[in-house]
C-alpha atoms as a PDB file:
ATOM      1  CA  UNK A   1     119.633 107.737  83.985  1.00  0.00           C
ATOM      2  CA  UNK A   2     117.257 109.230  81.378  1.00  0.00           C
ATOM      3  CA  UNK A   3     114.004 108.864  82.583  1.00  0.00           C
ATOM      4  CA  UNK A   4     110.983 110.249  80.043  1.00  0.00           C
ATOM      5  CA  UNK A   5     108.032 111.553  81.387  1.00  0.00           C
ATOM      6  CA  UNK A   6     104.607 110.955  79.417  1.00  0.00           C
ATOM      7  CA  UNK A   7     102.918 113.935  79.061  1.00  0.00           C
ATOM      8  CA  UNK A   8     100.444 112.889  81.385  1.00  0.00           C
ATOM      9  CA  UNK A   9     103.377 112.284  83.978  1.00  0.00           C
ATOM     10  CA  UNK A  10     104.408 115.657  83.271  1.00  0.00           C
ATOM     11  CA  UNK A  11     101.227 117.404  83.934  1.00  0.00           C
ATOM     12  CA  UNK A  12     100.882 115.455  87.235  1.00  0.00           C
ATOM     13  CA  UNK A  13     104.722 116.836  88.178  1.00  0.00           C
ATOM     14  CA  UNK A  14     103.711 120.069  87.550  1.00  0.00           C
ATOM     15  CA  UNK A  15     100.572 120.161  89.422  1.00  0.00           C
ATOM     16  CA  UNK A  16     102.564 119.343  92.612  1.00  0.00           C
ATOM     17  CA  UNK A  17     105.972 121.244  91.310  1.00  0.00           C
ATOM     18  CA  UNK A  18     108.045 122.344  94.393  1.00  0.00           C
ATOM     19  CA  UNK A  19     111.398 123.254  95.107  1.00  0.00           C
ATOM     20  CA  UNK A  20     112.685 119.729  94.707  1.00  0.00           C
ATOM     21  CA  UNK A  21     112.346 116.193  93.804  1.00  0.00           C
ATOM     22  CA  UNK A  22     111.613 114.925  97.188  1.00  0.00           C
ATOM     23  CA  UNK A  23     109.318 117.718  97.880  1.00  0.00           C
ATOM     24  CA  UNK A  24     107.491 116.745  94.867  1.00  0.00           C
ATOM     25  CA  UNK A  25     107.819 112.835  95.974  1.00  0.00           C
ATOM     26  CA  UNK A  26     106.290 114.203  99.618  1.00  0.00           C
ATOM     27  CA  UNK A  27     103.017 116.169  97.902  1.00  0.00           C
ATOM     28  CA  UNK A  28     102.464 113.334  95.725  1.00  0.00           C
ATOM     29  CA  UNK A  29     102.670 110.462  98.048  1.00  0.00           C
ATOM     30  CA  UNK A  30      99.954 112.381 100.216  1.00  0.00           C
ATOM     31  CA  UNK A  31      97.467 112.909  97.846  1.00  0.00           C
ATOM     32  CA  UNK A  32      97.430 109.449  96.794  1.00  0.00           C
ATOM     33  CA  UNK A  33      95.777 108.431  99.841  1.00  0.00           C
ATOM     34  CA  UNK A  34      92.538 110.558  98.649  1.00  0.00           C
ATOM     35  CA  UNK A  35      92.501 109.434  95.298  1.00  0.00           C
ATOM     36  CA  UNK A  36      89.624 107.010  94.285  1.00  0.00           C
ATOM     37  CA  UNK A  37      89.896 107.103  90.221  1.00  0.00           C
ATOM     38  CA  UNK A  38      92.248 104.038  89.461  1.00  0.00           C
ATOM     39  CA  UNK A  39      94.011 105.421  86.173  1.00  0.00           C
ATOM     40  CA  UNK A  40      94.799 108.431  88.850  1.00  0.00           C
ATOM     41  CA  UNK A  41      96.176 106.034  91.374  1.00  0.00           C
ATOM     42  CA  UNK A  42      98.163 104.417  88.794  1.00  0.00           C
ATOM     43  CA  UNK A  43      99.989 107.171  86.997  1.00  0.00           C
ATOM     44  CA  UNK A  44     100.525 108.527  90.776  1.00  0.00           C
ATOM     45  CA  UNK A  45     102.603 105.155  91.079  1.00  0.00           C
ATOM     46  CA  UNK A  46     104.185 105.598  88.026  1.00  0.00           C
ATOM     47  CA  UNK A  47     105.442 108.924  88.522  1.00  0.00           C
ATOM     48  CA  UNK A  48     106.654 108.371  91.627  1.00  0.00           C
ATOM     49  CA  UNK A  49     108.670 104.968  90.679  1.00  0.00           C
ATOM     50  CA  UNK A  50     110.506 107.445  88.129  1.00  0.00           C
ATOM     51  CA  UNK A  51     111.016 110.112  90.751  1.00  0.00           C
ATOM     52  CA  UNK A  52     112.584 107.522  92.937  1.00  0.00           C
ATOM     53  CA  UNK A  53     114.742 106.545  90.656  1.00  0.00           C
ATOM     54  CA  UNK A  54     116.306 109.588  89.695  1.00  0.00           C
ATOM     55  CA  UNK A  55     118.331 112.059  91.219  1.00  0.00           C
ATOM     56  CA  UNK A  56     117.914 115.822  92.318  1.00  0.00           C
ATOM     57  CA  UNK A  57     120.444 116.346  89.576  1.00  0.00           C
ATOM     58  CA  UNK A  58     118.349 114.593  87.233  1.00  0.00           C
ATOM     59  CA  UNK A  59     115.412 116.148  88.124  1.00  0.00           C
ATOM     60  CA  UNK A  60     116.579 119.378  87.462  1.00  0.00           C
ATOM     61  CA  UNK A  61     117.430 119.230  84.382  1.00  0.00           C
ATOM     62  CA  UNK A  62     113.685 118.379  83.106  1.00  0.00           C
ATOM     63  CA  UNK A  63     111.406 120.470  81.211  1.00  0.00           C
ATOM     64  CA  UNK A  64     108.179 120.361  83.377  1.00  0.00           C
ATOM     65  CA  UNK A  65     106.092 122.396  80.982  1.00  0.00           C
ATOM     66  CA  UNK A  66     102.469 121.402  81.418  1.00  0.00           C
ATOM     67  CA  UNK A  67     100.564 120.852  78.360  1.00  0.00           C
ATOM     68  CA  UNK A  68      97.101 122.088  77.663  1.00  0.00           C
END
């Protein structure tokens, strides 16, 4: 499964970047809670429909380099 992450996506991975996918899936899913922006909330989902549906294997083998 070849999942692309937008740059946007990416960013968002790398500000919760952990040891793993699931610990990324964790950080994520709590933060949502205290978002209140809506385009926030949304890539949140987003991101974390792709995480889902990927596997550790596949998620290792991603470039998560954070734009500027």
């Amino acid at each position: 499964m070849d999942k692309k992450f937008t740059v946007e996506e990416s960013n968002l991975i790398c500000i919760f970047a952990g040891e793993s996918r699931t610990e990324v899936i964790k950080d994520i899913s709590r933060a949502l809670k205290h978002l209140e922006e809506d385009a926030l909330i949304e890539l949140s989902g987003k991101v974390l429909e792709k995480l889902n549906g990927m596997s550790d294997e596949e998620f290792a083998r991603i470039d998560l380099t954070a734009a500027e």
